[in-house]
C-alpha atoms as a PDB file:
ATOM      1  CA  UNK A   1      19.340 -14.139  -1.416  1.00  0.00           C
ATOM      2  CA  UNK A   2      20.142 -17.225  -3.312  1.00  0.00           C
ATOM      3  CA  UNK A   3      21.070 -18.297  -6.947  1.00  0.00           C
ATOM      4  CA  UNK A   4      18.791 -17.779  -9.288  1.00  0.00           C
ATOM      5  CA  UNK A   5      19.798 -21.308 -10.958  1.00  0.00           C
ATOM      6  CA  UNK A   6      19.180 -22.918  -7.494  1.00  0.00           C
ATOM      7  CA  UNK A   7      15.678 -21.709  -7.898  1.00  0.00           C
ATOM      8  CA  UNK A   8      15.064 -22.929 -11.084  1.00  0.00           C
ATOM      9  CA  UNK A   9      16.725 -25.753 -10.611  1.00  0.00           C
ATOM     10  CA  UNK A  10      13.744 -26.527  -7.559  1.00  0.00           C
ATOM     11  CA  UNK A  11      11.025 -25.561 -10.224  1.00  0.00           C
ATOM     12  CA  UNK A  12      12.494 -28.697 -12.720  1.00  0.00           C
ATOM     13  CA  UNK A  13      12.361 -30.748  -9.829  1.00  0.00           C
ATOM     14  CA  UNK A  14       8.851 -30.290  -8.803  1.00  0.00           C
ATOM     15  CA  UNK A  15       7.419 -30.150 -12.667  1.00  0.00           C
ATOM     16  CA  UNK A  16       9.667 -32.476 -14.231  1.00  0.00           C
ATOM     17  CA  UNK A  17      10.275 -30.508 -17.801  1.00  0.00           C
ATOM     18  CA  UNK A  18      12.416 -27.602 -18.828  1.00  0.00           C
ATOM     19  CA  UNK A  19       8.717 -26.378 -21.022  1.00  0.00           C
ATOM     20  CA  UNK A  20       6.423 -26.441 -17.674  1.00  0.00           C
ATOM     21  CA  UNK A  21       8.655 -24.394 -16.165  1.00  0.00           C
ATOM     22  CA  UNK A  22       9.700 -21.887 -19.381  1.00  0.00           C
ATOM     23  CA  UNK A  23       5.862 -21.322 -19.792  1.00  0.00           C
ATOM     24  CA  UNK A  24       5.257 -20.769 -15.602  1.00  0.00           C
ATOM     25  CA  UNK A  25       8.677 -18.068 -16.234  1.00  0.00           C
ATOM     26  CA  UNK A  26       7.660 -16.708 -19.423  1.00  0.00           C
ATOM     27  CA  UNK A  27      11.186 -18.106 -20.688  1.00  0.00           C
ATOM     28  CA  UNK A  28      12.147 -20.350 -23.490  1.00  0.00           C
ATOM     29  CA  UNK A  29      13.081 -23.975 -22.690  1.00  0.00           C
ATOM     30  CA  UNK A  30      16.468 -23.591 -23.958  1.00  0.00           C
ATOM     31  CA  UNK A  31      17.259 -21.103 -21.647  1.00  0.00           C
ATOM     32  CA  UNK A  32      15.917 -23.208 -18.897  1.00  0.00           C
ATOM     33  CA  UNK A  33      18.337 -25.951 -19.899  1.00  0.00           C
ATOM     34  CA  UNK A  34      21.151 -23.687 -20.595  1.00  0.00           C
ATOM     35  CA  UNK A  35      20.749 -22.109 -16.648  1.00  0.00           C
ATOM     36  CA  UNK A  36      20.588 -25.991 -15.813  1.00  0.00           C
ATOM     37  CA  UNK A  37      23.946 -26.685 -18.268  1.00  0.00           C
ATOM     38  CA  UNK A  38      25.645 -24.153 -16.455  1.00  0.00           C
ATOM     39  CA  UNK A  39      24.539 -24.938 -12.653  1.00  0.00           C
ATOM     40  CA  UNK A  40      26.324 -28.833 -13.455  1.00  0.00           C
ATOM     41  CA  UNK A  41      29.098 -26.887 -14.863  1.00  0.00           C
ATOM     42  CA  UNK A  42      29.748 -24.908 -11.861  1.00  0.00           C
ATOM     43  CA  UNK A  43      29.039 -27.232  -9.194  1.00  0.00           C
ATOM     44  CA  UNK A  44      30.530 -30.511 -11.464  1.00  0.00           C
ATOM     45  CA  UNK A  45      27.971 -32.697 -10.411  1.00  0.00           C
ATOM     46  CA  UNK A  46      25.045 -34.153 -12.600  1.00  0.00           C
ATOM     47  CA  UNK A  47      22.162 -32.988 -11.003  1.00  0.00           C
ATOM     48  CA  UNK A  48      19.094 -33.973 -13.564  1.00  0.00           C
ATOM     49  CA  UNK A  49      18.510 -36.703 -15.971  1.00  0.00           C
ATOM     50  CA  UNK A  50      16.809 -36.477 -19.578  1.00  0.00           C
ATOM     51  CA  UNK A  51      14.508 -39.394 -20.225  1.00  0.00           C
ATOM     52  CA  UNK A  52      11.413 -39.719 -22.911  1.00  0.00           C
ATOM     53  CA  UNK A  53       9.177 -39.575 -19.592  1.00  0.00           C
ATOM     54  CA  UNK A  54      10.694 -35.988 -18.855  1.00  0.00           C
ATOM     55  CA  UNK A  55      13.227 -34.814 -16.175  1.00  0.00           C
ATOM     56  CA  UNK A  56      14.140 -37.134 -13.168  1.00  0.00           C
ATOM     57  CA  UNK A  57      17.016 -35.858 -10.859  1.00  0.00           C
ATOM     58  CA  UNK A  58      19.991 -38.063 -10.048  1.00  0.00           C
ATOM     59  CA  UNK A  59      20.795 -38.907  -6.469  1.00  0.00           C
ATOM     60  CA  UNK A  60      23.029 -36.044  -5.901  1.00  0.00           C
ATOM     61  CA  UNK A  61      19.960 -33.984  -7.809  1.00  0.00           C
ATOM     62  CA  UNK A  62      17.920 -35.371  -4.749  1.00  0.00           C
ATOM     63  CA  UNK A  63      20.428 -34.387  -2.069  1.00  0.00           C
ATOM     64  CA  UNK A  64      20.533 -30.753  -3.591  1.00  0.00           C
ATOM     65  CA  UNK A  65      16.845 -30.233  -3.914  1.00  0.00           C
ATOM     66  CA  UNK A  66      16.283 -31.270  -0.453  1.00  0.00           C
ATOM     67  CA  UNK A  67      19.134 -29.261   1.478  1.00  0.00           C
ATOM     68  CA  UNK A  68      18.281 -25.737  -0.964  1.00  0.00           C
ATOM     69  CA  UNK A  69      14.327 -26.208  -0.092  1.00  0.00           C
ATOM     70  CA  UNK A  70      15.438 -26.326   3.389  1.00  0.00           C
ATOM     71  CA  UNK A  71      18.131 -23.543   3.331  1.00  0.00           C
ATOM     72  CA  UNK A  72      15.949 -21.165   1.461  1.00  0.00           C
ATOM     73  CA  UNK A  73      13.526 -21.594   4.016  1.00  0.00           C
ATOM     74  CA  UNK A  74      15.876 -20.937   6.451  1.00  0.00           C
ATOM     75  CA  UNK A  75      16.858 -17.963   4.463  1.00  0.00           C
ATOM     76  CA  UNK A  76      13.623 -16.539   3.652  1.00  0.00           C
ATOM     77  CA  UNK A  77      12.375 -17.256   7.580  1.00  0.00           C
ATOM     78  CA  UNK A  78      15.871 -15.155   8.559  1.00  0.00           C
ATOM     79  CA  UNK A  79      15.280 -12.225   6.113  1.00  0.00           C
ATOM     80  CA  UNK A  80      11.834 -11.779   7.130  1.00  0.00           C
ATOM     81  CA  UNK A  81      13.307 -11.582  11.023  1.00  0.00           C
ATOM     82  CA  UNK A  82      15.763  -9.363  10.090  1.00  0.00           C
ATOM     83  CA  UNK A  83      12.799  -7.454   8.542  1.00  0.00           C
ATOM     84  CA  UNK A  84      11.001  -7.386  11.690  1.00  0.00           C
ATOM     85  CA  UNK A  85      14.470  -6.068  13.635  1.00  0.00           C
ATOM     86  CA  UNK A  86      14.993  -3.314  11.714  1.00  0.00           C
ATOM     87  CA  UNK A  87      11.418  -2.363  12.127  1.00  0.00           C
ATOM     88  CA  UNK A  88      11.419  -2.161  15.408  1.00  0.00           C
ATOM     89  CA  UNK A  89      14.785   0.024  15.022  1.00  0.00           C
ATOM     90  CA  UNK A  90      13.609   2.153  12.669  1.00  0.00           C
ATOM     91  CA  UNK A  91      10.357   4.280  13.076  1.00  0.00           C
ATOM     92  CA  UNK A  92       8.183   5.788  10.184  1.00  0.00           C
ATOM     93  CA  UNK A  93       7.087   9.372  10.412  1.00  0.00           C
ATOM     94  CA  UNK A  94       3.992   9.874   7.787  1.00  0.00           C
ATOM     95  CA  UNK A  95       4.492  13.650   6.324  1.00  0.00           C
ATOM     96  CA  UNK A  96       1.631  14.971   4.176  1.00  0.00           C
ATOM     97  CA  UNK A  97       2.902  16.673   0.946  1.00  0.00           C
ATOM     98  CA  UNK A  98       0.754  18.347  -1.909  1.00  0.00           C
ATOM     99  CA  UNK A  99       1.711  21.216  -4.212  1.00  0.00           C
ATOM    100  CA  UNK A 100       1.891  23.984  -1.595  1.00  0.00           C
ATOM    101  CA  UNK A 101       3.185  22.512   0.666  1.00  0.00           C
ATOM    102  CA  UNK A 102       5.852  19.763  -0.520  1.00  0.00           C
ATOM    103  CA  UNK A 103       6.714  16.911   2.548  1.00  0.00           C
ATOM    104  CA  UNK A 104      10.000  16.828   0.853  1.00  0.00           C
ATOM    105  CA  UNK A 105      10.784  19.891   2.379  1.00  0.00           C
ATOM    106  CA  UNK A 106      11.112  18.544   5.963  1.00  0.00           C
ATOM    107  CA  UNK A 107      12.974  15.426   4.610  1.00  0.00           C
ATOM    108  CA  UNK A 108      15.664  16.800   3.045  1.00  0.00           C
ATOM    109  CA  UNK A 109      16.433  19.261   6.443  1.00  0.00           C
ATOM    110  CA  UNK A 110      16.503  16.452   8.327  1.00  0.00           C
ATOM    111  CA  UNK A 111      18.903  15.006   5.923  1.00  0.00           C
ATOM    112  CA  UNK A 112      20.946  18.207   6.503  1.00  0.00           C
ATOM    113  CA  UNK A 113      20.692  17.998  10.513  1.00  0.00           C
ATOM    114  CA  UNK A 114      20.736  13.650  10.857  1.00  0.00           C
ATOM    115  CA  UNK A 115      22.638  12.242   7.904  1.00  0.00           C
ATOM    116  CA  UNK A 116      22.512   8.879   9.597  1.00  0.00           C
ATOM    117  CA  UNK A 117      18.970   9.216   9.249  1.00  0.00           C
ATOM    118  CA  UNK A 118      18.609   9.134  12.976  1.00  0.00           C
ATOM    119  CA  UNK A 119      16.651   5.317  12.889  1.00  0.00           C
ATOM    120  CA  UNK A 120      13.600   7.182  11.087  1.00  0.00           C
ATOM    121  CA  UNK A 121      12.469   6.525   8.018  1.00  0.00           C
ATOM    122  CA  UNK A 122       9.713   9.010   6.543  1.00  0.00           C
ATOM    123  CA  UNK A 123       6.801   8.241   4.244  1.00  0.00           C
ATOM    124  CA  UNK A 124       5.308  11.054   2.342  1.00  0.00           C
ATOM    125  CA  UNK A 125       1.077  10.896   2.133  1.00  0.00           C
ATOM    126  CA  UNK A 126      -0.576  12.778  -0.870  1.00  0.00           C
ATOM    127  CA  UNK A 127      -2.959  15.658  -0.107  1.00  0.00           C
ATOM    128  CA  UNK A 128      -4.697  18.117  -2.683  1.00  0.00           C
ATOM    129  CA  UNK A 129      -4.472  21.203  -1.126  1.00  0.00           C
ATOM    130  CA  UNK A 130      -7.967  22.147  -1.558  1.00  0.00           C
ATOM    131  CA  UNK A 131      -8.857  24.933   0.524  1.00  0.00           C
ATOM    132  CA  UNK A 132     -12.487  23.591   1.190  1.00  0.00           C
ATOM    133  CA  UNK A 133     -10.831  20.576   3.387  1.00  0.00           C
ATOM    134  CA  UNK A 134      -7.591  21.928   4.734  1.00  0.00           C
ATOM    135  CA  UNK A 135      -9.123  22.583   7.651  1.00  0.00           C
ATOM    136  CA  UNK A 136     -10.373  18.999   7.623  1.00  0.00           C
ATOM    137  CA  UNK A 137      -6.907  17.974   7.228  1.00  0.00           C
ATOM    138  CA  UNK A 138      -4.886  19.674   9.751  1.00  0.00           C
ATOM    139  CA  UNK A 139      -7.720  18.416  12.435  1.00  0.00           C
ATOM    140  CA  UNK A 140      -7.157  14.524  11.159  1.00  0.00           C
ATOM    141  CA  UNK A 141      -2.977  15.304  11.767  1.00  0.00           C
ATOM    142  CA  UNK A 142      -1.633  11.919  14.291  1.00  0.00           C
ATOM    143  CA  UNK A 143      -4.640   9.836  12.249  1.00  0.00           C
ATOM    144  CA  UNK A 144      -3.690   9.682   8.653  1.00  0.00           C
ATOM    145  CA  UNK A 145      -0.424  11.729   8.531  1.00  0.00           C
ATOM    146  CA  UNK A 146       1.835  13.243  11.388  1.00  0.00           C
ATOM    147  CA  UNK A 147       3.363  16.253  10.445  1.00  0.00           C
ATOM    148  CA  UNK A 148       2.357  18.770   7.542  1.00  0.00           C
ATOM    149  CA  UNK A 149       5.111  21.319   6.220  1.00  0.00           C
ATOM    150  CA  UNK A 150       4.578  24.881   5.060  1.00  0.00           C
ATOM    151  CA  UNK A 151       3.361  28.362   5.759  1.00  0.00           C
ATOM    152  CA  UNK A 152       0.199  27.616   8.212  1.00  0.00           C
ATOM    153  CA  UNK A 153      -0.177  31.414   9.838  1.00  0.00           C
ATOM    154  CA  UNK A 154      -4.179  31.111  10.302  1.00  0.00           C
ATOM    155  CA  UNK A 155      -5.602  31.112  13.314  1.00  0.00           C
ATOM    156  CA  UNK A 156      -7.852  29.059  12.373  1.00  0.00           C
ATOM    157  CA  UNK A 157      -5.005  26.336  11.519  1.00  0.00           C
ATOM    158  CA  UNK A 158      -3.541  27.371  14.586  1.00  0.00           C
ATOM    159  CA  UNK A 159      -6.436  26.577  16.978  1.00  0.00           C
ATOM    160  CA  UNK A 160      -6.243  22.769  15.417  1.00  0.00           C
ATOM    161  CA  UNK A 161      -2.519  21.992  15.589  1.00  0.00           C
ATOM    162  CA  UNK A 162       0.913  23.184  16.675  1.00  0.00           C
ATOM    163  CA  UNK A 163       3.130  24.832  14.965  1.00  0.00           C
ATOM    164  CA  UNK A 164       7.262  24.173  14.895  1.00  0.00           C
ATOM    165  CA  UNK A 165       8.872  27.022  13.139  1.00  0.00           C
ATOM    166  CA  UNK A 166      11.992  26.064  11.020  1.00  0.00           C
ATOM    167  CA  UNK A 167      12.697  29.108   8.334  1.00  0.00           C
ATOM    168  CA  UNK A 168      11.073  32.311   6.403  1.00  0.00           C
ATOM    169  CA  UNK A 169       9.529  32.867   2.916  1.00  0.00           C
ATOM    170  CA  UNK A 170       9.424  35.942   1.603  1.00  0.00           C
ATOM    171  CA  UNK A 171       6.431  37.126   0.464  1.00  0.00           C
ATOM    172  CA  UNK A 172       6.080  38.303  -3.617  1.00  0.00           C
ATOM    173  CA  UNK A 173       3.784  39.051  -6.118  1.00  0.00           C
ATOM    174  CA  UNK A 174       2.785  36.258  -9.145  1.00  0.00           C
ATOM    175  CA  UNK A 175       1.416  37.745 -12.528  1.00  0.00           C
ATOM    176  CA  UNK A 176       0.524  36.246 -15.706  1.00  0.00           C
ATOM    177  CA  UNK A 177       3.255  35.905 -18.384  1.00  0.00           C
ATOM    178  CA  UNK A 178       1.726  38.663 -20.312  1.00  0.00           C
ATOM    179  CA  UNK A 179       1.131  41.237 -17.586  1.00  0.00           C
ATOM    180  CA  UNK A 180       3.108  44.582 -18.492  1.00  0.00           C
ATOM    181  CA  UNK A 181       5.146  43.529 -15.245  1.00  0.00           C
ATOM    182  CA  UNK A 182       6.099  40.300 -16.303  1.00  0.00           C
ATOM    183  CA  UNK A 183       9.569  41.256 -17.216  1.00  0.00           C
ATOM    184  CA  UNK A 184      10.448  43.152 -14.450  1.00  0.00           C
ATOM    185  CA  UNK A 185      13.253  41.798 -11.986  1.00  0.00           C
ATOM    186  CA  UNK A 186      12.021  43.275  -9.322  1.00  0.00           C
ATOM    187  CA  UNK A 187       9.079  45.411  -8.730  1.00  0.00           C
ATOM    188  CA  UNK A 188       8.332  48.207  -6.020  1.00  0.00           C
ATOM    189  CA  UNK A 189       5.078  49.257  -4.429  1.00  0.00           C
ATOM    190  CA  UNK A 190       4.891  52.029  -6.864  1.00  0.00           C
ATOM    191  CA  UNK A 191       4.816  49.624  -9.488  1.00  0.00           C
ATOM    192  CA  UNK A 192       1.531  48.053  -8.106  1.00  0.00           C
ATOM    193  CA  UNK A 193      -0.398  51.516  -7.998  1.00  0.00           C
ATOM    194  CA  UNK A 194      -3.498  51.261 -10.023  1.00  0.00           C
ATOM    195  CA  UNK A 195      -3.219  47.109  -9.924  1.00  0.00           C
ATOM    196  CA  UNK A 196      -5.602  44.986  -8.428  1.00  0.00           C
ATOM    197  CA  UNK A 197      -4.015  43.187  -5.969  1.00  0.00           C
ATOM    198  CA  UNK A 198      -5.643  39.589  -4.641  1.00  0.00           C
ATOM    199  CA  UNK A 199      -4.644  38.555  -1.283  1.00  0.00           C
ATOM    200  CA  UNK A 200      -6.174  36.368   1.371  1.00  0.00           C
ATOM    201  CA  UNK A 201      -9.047  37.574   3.088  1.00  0.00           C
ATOM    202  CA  UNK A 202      -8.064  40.045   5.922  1.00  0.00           C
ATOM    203  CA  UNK A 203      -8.175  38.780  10.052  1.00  0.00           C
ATOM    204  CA  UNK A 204      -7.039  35.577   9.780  1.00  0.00           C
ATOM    205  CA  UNK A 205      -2.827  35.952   9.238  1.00  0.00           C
ATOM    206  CA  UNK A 206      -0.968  38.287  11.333  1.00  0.00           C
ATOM    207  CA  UNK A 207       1.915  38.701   9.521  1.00  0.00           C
ATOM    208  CA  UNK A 208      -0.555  39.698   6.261  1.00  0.00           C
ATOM    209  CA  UNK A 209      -3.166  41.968   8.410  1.00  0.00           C
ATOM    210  CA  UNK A 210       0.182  44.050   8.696  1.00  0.00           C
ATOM    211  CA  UNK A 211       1.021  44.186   4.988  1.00  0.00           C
ATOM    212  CA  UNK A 212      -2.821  45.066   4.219  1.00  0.00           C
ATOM    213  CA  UNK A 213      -2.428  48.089   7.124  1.00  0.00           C
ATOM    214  CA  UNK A 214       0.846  49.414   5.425  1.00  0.00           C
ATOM    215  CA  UNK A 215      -0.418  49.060   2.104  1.00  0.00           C
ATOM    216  CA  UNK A 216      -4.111  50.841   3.017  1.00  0.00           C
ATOM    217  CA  UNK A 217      -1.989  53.516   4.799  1.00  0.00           C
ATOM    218  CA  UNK A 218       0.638  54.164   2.321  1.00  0.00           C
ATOM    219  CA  UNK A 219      -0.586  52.644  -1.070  1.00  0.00           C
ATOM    220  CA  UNK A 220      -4.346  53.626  -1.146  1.00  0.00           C
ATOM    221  CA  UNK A 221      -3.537  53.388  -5.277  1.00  0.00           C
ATOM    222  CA  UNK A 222      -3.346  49.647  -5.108  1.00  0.00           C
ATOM    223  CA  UNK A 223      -6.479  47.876  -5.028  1.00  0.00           C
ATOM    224  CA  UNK A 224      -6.718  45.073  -2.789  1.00  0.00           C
ATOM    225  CA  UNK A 225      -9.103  41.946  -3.306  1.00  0.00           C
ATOM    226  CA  UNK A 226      -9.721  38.715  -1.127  1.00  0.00           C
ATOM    227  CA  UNK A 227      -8.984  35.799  -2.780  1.00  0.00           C
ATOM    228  CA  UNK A 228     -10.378  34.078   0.047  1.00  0.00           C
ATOM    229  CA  UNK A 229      -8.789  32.566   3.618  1.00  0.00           C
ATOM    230  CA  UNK A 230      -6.931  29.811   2.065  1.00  0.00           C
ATOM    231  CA  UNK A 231      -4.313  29.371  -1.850  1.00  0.00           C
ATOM    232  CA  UNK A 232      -5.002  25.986  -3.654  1.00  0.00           C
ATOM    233  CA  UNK A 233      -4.467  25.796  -7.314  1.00  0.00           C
ATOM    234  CA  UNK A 234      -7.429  27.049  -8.167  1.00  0.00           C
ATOM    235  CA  UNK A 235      -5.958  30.280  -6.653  1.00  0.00           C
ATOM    236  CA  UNK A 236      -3.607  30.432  -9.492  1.00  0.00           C
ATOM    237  CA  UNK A 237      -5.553  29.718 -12.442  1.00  0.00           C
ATOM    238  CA  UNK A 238      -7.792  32.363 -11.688  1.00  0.00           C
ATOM    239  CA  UNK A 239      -5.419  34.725 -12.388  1.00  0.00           C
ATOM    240  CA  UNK A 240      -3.739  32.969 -15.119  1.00  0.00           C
ATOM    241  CA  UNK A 241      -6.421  33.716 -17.162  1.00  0.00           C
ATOM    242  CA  UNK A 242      -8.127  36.678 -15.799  1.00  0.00           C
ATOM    243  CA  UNK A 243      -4.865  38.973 -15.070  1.00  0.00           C
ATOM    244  CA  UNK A 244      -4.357  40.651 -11.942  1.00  0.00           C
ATOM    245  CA  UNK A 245      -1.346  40.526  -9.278  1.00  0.00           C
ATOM    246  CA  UNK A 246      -1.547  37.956  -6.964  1.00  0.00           C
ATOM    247  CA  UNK A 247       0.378  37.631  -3.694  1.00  0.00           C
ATOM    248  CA  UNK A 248       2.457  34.729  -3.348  1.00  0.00           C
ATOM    249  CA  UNK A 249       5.386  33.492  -1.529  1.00  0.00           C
ATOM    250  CA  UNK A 250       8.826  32.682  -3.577  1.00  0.00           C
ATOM    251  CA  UNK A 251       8.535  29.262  -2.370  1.00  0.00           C
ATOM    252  CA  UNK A 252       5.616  28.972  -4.925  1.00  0.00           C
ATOM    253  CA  UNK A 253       7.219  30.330  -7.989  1.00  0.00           C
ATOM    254  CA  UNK A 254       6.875  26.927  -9.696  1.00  0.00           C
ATOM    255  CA  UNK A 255       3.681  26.018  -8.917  1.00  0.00           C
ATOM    256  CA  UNK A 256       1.636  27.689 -11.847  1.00  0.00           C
ATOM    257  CA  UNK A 257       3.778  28.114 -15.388  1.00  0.00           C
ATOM    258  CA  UNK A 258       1.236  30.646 -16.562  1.00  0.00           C
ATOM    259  CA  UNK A 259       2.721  32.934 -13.878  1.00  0.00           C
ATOM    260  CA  UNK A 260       5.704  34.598 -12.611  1.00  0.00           C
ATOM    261  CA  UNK A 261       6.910  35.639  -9.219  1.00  0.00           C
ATOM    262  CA  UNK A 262       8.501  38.715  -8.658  1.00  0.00           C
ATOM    263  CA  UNK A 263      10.316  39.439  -5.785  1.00  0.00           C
ATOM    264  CA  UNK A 264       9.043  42.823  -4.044  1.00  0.00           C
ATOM    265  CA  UNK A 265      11.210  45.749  -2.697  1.00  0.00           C
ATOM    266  CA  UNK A 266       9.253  45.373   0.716  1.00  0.00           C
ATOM    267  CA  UNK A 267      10.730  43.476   3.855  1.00  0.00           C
ATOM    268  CA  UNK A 268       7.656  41.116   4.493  1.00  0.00           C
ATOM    269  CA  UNK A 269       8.430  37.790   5.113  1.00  0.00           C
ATOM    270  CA  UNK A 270       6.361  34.708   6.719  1.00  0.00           C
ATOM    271  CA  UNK A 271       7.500  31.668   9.093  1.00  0.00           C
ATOM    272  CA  UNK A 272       6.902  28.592   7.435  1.00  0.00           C
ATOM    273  CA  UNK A 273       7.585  25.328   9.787  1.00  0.00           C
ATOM    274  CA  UNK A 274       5.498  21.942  10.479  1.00  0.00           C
ATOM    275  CA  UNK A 275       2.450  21.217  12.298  1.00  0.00           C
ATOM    276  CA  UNK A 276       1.098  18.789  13.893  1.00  0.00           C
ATOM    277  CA  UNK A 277      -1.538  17.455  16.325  1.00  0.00           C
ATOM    278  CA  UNK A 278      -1.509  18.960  19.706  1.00  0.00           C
ATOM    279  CA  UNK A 279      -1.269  15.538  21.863  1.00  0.00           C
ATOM    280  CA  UNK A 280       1.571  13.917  19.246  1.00  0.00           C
ATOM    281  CA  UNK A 281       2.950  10.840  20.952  1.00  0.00           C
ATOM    282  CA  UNK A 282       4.964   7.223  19.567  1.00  0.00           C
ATOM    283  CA  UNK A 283       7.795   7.910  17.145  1.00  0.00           C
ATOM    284  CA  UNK A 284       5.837  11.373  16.246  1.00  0.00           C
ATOM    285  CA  UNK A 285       6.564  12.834  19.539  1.00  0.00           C
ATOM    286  CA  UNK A 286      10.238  11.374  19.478  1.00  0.00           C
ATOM    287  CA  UNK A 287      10.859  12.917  15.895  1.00  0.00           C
ATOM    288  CA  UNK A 288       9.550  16.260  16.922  1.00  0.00           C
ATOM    289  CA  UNK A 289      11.990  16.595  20.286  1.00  0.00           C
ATOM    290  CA  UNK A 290      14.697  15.721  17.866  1.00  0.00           C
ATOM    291  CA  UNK A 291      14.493  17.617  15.185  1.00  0.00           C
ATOM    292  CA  UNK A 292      13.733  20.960  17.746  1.00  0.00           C
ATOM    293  CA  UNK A 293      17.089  19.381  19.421  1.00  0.00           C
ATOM    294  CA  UNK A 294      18.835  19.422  16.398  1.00  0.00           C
ATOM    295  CA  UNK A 295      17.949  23.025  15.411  1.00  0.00           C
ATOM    296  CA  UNK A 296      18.544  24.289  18.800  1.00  0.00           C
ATOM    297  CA  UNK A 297      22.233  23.124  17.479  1.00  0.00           C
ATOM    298  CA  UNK A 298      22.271  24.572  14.586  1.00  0.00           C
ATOM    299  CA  UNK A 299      21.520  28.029  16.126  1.00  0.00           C
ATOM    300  CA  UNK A 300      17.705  28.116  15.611  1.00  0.00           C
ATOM    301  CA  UNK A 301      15.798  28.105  12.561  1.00  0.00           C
ATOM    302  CA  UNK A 302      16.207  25.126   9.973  1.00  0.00           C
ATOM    303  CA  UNK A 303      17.021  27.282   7.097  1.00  0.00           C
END
């Protein structure tokens, strides 16, 4: 906001030697006195002068360090109200991200649908994605975050929050880099005969309780497994190391390098979208009837 010479001009002032205040600016003396050289350069007034006692300031020294305490007070005191202004113009939205399910995903569609930012500002808040407390999670959303972002299809996610839709993922099958299907492009259903299959526990997802019936019905040669109700990383190590086919989405194809994600000659996709707490209200509330504003606009779905 100000000069930097102004300010350490103020600090030889108050101490009274160009060493004090090297040593307090982890600086060498002579390039205290050359920032001092240079501020009686540019403003052509003597400002300080050497004696064997130390540094005493001339009159005109006196009159400067007065009037720049006082108008960097002024300044500081004007920033910080400024500060406060904006604050009240601009509202944060807290947006849990982890591994899975990335905040950043939200942030840049809104970037996409509200270039001018729309006065909100977000702030992404770290989560771990394990399975044992995302249940935990989603029932703490409008406390420590307000919206998460991802594919939440349980029920049991969707008795805790509410869920905004904004696009698909299509749903694909990870394998370990040395599985004999590794270097396939694209795999069929055929391809999967006689392959243990892990997907998440039957009941829970709609969308995969269909999959699971087509695949029973038609597929009887692939071998499905639970892998349990909920993905987390441990998920994927498992069967980095212990082989298998797991089933992913493609929106996870960089989340374990041990695997990779095939796409699958199937048409099963799954809505992914934001949740949050079922009585949202403050800037939450406001952010949420904008955003389903702004994709109403757009024709629907975010992407």
């Amino acid at each position: 906001m100000y000069s930097d010479r102004i300010r350490t001009f103020i600090q030889v002032a108050e101490m009274g030697s160009f060493s004090r205040v090297a040593a307090e600016r982890s600086m060498s003396p002579a390039s205290i006195m050359k920032q001092m050289n240079v501020l009686e350069q540019r403003t052509g007034v003597t400002l300080l002068r050497r004696t064997t006692h130390g540094i005493e300031l001339t009159e005109a020294g006196q009159y400067l360090y007065s009037r720049a305490k006082e108008l960097i007070a002024e300044a500081d005191a004007a920033v910080g109200l400024a500060r406060q202004i904006d604050g009240r113009n601009t509202r944060t939205i807290r947006i849990g991200s982890s591994l899975l399910r990335p905040g950043i995903v939200l942030t840049e569609l809104w970037d996409q649908l509200c270039p001018d930012g729309g006065g909100y500002r977000f702030r992404l808040v770290p989560w771990d994605d394990d399975r044992d407390r995302v249940l935990s999670v989603i029932a703490s959303l409008g406390r420590q975050t307000d919206f998460l972002v991802g594919a939440f299809l349980s029920r049991q996610m969707l008795r805790l929050a509410r869920f905004c839709p904004l696009g698909t993922y299509n749903l694909c099958v990870a394998v370990p880099r040395s599985h004999r299907l590794a270097g396939r492009d694209k795999l069929t259903l055929e391809d999967l005969h006689g392959e243990r299959l892990y997907m998440v526990k039957g009941g829970d997802i709609p969308q995969l309780c269909r999959l699971r019936d087509t695949l029973r019905r038609k597929h009887p040669d692939i071998r499905l497994t639970d892998a349990g109700f909920f993905y987390d990383r441990s998920v994927f190590r498992a069967r980095e190391g212990s082989g298998g086919a797991l089933l992913t989405l493609d929106a996870w194809a960089d989340v374990s390098p041990g695997l990779v994600t095939l796409p699958v000659d199937w048409d099963f996709t799954v809505p992914y979208g934001v949740l949050y707490a079922p009585q949202t209200a403050g800037p939450a509330a406001d952010f949420l009837q904008a955003l389903q504003e702004k994709l109403g606009e757009r024709g629907g779905e975010g992407v």
